[in-house]
PDB file of N, CA and C in Angstrom:
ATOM      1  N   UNK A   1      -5.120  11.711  -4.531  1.00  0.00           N
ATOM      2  CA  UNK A   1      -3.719  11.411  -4.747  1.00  0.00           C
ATOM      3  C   UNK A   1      -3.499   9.921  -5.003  1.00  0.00           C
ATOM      4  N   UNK A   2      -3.844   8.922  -4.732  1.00  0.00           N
ATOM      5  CA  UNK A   2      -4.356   7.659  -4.436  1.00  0.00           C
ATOM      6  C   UNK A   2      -4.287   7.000  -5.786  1.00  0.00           C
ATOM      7  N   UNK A   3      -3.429   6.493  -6.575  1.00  0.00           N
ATOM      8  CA  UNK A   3      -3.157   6.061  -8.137  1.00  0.00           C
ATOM      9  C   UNK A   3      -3.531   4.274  -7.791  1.00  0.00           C
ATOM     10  N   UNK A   4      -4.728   3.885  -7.502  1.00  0.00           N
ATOM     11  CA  UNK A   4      -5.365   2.107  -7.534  1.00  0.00           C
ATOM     12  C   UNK A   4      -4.623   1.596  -8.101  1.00  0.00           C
ATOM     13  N   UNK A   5      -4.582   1.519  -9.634  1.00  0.00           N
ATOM     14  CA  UNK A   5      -3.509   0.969 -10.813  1.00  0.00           C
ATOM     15  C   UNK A   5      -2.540   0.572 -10.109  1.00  0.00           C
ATOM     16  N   UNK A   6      -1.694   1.584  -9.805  1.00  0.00           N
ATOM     17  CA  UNK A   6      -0.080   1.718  -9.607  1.00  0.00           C
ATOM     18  C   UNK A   6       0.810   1.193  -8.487  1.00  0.00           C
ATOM     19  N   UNK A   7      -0.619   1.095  -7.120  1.00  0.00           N
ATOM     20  CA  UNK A   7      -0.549   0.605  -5.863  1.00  0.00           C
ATOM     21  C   UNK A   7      -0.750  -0.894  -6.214  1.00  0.00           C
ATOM     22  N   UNK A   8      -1.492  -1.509  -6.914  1.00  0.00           N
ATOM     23  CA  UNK A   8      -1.991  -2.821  -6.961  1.00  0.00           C
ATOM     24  C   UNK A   8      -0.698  -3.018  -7.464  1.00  0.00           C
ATOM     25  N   UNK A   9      -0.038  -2.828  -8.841  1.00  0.00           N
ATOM     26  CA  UNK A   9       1.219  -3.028  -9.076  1.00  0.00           C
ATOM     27  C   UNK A   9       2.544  -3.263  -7.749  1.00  0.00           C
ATOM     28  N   UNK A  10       2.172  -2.410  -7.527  1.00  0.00           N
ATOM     29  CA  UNK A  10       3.299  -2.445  -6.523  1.00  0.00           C
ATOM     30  C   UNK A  10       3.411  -3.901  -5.637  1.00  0.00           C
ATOM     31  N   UNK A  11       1.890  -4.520  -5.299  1.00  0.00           N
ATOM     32  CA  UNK A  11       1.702  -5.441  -4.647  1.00  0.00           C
ATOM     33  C   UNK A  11       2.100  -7.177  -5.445  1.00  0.00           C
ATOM     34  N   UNK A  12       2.459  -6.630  -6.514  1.00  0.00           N
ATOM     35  CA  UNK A  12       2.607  -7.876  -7.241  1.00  0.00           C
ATOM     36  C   UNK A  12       3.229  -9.107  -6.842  1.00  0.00           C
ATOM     37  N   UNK A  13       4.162  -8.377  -5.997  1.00  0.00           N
ATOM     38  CA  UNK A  13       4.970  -9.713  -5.312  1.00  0.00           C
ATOM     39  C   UNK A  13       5.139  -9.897  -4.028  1.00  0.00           C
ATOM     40  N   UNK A  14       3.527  -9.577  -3.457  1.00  0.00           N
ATOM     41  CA  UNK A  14       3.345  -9.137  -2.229  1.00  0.00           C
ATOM     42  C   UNK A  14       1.752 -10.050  -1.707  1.00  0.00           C
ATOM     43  N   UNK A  15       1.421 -10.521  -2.313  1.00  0.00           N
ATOM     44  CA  UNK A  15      -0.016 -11.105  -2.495  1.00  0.00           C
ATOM     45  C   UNK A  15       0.013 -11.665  -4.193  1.00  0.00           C
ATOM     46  N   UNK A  16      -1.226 -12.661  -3.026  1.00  0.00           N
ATOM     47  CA  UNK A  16      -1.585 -13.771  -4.031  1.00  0.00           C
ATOM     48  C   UNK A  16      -2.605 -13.052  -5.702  1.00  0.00           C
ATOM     49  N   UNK A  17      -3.222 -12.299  -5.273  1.00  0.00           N
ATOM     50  CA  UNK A  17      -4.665 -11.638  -6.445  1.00  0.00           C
ATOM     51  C   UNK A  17      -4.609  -9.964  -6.415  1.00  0.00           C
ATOM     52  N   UNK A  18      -3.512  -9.662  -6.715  1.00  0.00           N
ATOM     53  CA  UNK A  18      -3.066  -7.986  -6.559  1.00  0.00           C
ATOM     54  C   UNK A  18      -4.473  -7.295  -7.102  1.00  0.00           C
ATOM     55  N   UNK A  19      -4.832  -7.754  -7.926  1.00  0.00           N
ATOM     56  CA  UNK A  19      -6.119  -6.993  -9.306  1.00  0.00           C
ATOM     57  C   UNK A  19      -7.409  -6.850  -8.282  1.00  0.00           C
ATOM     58  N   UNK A  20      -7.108  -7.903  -6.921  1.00  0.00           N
ATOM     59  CA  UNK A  20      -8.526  -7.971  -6.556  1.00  0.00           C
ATOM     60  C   UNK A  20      -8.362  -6.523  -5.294  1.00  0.00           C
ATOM     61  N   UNK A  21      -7.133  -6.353  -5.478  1.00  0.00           N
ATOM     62  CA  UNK A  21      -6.872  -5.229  -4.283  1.00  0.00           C
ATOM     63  C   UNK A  21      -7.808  -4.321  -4.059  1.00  0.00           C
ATOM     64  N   UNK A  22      -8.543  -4.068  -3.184  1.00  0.00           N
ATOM     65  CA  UNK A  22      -9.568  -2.964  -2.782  1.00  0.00           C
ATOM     66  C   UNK A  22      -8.908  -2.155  -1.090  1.00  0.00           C
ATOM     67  N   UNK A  23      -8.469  -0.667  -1.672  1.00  0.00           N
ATOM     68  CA  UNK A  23      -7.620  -0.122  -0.586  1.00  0.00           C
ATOM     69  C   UNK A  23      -8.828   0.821   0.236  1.00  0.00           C
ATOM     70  N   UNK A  24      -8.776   0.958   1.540  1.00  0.00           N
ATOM     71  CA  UNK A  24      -9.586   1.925   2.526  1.00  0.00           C
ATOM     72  C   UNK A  24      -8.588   2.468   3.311  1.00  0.00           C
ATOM     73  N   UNK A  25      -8.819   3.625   3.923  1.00  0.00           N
ATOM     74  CA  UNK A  25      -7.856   4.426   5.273  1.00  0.00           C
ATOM     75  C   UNK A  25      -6.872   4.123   5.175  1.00  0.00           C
ATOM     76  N   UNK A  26      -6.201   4.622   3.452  1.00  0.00           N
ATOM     77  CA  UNK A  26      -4.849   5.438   2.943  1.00  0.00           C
ATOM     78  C   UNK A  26      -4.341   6.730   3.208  1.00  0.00           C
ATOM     79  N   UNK A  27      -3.347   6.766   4.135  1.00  0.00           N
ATOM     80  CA  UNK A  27      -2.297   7.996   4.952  1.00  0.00           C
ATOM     81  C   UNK A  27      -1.438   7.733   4.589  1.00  0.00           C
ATOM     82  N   UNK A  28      -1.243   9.054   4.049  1.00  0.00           N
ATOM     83  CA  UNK A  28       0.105   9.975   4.454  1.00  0.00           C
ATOM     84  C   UNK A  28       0.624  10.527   4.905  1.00  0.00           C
ATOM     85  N   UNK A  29       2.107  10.105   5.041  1.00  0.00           N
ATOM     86  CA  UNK A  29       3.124  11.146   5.634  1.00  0.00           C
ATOM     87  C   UNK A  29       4.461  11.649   5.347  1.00  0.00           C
ATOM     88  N   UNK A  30       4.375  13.144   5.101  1.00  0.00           N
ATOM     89  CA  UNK A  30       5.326  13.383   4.114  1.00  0.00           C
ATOM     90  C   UNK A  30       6.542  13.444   4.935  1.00  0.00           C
ATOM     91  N   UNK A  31       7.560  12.706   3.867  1.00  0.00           N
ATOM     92  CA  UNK A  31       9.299  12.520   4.792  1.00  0.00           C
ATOM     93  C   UNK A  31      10.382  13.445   4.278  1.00  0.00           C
ATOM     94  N   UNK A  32      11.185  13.427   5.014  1.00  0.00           N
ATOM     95  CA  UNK A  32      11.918  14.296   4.901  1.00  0.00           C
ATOM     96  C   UNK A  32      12.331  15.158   3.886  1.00  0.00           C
ATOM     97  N   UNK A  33      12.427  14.081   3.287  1.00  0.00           N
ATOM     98  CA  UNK A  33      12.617  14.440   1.064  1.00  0.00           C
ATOM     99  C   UNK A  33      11.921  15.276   1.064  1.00  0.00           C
ATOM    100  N   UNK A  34      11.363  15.700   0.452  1.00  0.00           N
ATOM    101  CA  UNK A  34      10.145  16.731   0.492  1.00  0.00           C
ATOM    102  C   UNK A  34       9.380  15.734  -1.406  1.00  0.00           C
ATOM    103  N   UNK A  35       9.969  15.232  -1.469  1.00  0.00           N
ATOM    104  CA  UNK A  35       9.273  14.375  -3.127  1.00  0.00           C
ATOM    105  C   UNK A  35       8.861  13.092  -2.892  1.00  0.00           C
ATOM    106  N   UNK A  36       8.879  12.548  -1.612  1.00  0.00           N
ATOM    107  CA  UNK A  36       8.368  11.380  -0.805  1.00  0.00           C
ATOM    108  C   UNK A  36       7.597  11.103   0.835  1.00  0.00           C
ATOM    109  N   UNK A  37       6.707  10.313   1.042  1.00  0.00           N
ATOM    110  CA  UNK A  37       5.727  10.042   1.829  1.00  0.00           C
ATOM    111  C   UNK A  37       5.798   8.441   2.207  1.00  0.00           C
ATOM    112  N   UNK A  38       5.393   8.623   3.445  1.00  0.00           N
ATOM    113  CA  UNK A  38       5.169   7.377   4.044  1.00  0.00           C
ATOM    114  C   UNK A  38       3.834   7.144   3.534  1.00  0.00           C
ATOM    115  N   UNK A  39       3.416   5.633   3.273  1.00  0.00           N
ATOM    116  CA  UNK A  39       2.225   5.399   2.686  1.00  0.00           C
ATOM    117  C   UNK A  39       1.621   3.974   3.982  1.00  0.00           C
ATOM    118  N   UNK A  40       0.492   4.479   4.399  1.00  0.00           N
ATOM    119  CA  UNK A  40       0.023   3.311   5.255  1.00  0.00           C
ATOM    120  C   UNK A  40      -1.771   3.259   4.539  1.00  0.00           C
ATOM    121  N   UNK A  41      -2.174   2.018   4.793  1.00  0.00           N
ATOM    122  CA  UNK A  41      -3.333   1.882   4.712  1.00  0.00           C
ATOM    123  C   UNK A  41      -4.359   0.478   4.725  1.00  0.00           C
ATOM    124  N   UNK A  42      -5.219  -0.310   4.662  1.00  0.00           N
ATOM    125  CA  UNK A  42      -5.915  -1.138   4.796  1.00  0.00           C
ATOM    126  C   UNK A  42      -6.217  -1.842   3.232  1.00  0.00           C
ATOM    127  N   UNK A  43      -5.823  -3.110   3.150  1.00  0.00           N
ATOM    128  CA  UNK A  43      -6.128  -3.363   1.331  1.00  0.00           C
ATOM    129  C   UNK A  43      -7.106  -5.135   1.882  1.00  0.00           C
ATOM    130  N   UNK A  44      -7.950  -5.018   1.338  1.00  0.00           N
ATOM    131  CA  UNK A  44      -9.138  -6.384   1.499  1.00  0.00           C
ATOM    132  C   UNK A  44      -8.933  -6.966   0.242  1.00  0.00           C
ATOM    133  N   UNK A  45      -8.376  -8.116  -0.102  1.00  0.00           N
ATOM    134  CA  UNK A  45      -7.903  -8.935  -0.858  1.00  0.00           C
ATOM    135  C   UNK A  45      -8.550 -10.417  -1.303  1.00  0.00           C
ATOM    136  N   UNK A  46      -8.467 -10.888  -2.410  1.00  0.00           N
ATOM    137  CA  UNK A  46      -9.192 -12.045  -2.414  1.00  0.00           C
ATOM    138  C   UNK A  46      -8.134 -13.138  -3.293  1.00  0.00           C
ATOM    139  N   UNK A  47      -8.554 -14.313  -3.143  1.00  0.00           N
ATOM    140  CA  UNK A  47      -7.262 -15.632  -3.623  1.00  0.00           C
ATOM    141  C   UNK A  47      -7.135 -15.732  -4.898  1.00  0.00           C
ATOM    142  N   UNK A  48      -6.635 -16.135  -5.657  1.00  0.00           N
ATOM    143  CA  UNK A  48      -6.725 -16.701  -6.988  1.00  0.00           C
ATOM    144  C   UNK A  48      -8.060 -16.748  -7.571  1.00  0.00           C
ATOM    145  N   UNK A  49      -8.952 -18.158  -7.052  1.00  0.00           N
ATOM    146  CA  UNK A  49      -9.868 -18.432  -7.111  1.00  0.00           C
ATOM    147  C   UNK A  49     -11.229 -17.454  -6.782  1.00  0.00           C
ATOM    148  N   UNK A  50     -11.336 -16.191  -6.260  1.00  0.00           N
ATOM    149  CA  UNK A  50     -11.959 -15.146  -6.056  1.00  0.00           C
ATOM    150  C   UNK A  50     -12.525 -15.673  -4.934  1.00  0.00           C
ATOM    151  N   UNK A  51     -12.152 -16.292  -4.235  1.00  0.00           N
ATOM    152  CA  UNK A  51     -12.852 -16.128  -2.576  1.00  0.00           C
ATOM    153  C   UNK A  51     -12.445 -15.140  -1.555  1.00  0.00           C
ATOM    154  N   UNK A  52     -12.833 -14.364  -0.485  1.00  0.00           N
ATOM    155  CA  UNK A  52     -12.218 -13.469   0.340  1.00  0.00           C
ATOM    156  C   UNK A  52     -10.965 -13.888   0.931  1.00  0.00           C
ATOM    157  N   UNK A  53     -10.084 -13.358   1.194  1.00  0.00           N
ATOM    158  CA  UNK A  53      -8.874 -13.841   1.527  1.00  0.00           C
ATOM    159  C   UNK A  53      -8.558 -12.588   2.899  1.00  0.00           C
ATOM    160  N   UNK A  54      -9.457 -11.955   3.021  1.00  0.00           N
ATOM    161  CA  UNK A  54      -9.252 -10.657   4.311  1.00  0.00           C
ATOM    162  C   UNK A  54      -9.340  -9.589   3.751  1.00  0.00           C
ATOM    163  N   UNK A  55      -8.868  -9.027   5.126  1.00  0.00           N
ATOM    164  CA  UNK A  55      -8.029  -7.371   4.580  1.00  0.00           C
ATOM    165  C   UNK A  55      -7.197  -7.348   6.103  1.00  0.00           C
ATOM    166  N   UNK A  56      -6.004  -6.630   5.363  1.00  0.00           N
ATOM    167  CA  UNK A  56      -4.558  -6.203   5.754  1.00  0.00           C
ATOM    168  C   UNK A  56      -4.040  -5.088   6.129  1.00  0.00           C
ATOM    169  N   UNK A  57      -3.486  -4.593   6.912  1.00  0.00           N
ATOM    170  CA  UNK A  57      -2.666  -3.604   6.884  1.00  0.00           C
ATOM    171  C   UNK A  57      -1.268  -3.663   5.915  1.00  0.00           C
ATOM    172  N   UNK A  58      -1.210  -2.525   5.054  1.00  0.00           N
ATOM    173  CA  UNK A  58       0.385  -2.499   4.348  1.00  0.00           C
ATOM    174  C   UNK A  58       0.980  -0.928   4.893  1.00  0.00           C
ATOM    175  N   UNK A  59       2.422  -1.452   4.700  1.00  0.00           N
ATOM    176  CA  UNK A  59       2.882  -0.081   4.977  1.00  0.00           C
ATOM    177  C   UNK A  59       3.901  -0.248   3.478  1.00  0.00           C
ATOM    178  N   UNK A  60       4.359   1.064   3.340  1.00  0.00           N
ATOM    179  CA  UNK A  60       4.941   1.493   1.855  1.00  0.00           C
ATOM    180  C   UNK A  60       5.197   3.359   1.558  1.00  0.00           C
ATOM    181  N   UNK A  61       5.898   3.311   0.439  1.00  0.00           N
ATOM    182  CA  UNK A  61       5.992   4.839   0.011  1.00  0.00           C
ATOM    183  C   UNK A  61       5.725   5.063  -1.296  1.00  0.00           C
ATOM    184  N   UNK A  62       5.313   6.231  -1.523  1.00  0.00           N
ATOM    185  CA  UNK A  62       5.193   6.716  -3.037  1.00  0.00           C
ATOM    186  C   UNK A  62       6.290   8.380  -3.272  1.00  0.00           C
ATOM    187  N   UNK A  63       6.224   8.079  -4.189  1.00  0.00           N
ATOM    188  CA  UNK A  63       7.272   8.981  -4.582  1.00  0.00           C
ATOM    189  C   UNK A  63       6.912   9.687  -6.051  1.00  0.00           C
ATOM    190  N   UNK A  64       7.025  10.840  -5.827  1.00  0.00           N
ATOM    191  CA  UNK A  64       6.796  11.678  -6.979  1.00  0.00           C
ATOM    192  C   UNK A  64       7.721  11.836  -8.026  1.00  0.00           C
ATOM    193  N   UNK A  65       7.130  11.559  -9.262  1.00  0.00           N
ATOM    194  CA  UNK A  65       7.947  11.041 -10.588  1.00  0.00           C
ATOM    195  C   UNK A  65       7.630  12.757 -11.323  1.00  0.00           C
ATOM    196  N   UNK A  66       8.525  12.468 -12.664  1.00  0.00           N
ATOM    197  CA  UNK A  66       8.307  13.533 -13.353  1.00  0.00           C
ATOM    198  C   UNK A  66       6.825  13.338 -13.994  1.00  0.00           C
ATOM    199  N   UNK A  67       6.736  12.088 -14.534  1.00  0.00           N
ATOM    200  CA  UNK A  67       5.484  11.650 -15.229  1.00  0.00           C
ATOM    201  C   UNK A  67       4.340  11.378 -14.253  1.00  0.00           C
ATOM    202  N   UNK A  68       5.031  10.798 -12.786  1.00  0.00           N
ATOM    203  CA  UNK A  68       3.901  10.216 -12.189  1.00  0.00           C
ATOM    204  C   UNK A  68       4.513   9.659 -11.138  1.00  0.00           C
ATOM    205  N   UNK A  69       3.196   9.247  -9.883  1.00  0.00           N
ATOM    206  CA  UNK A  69       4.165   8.733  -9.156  1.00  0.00           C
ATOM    207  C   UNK A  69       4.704   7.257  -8.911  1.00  0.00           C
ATOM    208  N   UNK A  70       5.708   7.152  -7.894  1.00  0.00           N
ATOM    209  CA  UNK A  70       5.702   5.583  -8.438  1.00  0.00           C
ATOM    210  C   UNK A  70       5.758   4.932  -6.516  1.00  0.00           C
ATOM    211  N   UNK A  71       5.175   3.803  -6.747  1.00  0.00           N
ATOM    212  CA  UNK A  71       4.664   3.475  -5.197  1.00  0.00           C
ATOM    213  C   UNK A  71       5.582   2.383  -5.149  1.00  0.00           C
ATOM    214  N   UNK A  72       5.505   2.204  -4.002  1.00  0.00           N
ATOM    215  CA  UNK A  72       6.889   0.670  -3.738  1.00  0.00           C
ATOM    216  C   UNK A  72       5.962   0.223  -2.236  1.00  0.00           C
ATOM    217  N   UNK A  73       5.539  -0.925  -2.042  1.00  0.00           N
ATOM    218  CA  UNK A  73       5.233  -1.444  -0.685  1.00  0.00           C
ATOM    219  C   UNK A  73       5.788  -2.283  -0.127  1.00  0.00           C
ATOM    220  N   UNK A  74       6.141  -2.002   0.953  1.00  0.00           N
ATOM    221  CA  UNK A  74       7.717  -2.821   1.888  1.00  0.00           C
ATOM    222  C   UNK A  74       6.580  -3.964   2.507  1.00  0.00           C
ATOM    223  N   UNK A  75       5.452  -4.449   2.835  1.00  0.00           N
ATOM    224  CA  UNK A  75       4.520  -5.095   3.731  1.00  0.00           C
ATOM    225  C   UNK A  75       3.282  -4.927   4.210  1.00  0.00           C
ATOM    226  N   UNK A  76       2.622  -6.222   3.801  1.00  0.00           N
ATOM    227  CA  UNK A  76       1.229  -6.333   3.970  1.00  0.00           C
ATOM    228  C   UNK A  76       0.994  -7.347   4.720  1.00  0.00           C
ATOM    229  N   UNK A  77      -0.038  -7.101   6.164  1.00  0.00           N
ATOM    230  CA  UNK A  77      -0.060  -7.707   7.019  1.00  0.00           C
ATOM    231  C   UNK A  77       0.969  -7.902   7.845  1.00  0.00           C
ATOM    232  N   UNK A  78       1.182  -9.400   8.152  1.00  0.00           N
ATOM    233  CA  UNK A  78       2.677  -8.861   9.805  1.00  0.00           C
ATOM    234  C   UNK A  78       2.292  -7.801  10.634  1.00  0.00           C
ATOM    235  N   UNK A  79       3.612  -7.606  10.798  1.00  0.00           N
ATOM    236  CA  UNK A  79       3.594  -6.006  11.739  1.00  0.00           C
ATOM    237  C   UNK A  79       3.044  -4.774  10.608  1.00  0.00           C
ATOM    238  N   UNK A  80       2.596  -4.705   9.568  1.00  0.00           N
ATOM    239  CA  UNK A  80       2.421  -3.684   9.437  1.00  0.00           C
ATOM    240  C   UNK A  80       1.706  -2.379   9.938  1.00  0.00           C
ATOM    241  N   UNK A  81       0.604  -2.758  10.868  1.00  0.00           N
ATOM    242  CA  UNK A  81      -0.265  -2.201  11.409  1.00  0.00           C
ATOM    243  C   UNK A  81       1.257  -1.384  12.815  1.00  0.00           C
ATOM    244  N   UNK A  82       1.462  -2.550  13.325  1.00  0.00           N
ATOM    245  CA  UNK A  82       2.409  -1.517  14.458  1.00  0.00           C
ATOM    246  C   UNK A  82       3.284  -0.659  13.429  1.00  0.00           C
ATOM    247  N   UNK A  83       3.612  -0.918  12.408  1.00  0.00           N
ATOM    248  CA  UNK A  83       4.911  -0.443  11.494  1.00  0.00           C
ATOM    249  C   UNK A  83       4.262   1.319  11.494  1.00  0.00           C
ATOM    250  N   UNK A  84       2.795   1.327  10.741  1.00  0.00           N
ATOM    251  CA  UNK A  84       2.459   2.511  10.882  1.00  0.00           C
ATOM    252  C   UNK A  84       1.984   3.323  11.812  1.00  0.00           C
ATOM    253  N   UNK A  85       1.221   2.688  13.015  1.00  0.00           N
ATOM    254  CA  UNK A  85       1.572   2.771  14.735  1.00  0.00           C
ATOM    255  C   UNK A  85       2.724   3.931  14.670  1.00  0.00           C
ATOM    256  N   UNK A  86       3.617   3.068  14.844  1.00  0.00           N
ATOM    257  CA  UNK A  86       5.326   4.175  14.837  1.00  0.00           C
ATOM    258  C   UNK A  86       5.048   5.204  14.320  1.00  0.00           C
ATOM    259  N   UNK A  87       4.662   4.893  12.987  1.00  0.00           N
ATOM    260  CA  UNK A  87       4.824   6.512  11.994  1.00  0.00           C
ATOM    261  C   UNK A  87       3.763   7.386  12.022  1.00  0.00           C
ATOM    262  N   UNK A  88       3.125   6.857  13.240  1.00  0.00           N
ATOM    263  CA  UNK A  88       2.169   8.178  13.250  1.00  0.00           C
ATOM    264  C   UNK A  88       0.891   8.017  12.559  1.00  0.00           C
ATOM    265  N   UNK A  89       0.939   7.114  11.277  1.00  0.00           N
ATOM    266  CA  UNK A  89      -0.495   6.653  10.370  1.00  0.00           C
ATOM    267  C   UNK A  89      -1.563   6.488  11.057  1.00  0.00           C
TER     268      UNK A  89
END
């Protein structure tokens, strides 16, 4: 289920090197909508300059499009780790 492309997008204005995004222990959880999900997971990131820069917890949702889906991420790093804590991730 997991669209790399579309998630890195999403991160665009969320991190410094979106392209370098490499995601692990991506969950879901489907919300109420029944055409949307809570999205939690781990993204290891690197700077501009391609040096390691970590890895993060983000929390976010994707949502099912007619064409496709489309992902939106509310936070990477911070609280995100407790954020998905809460939700069960």
């Amino acid at each position: 289920m997991l669209n790399q492309p579309l998630l890195r997008e999403a991160m665009e204005n969320l991190v410094e090197n979106p392209s370098s995004a490499a995601f692990d222990y991506v969950t879901y959880k489907r919300n109420k909508d029944a055409d949307d999900w809570t999205m939690c997971g781990r993204v290891s990131l690197k700077t501009a300059h391609g040096s390691d820069a970590g890895t993060e917890y983000f929390i976010g949702m994707v949502a099912a499009g007619e064409d496709r889906p489309y992902y939106y991420v509310f936070s990477v790093g911070g609280l995100s780790d407790k954020l998905c804590q809460l939700e069960g991730l």
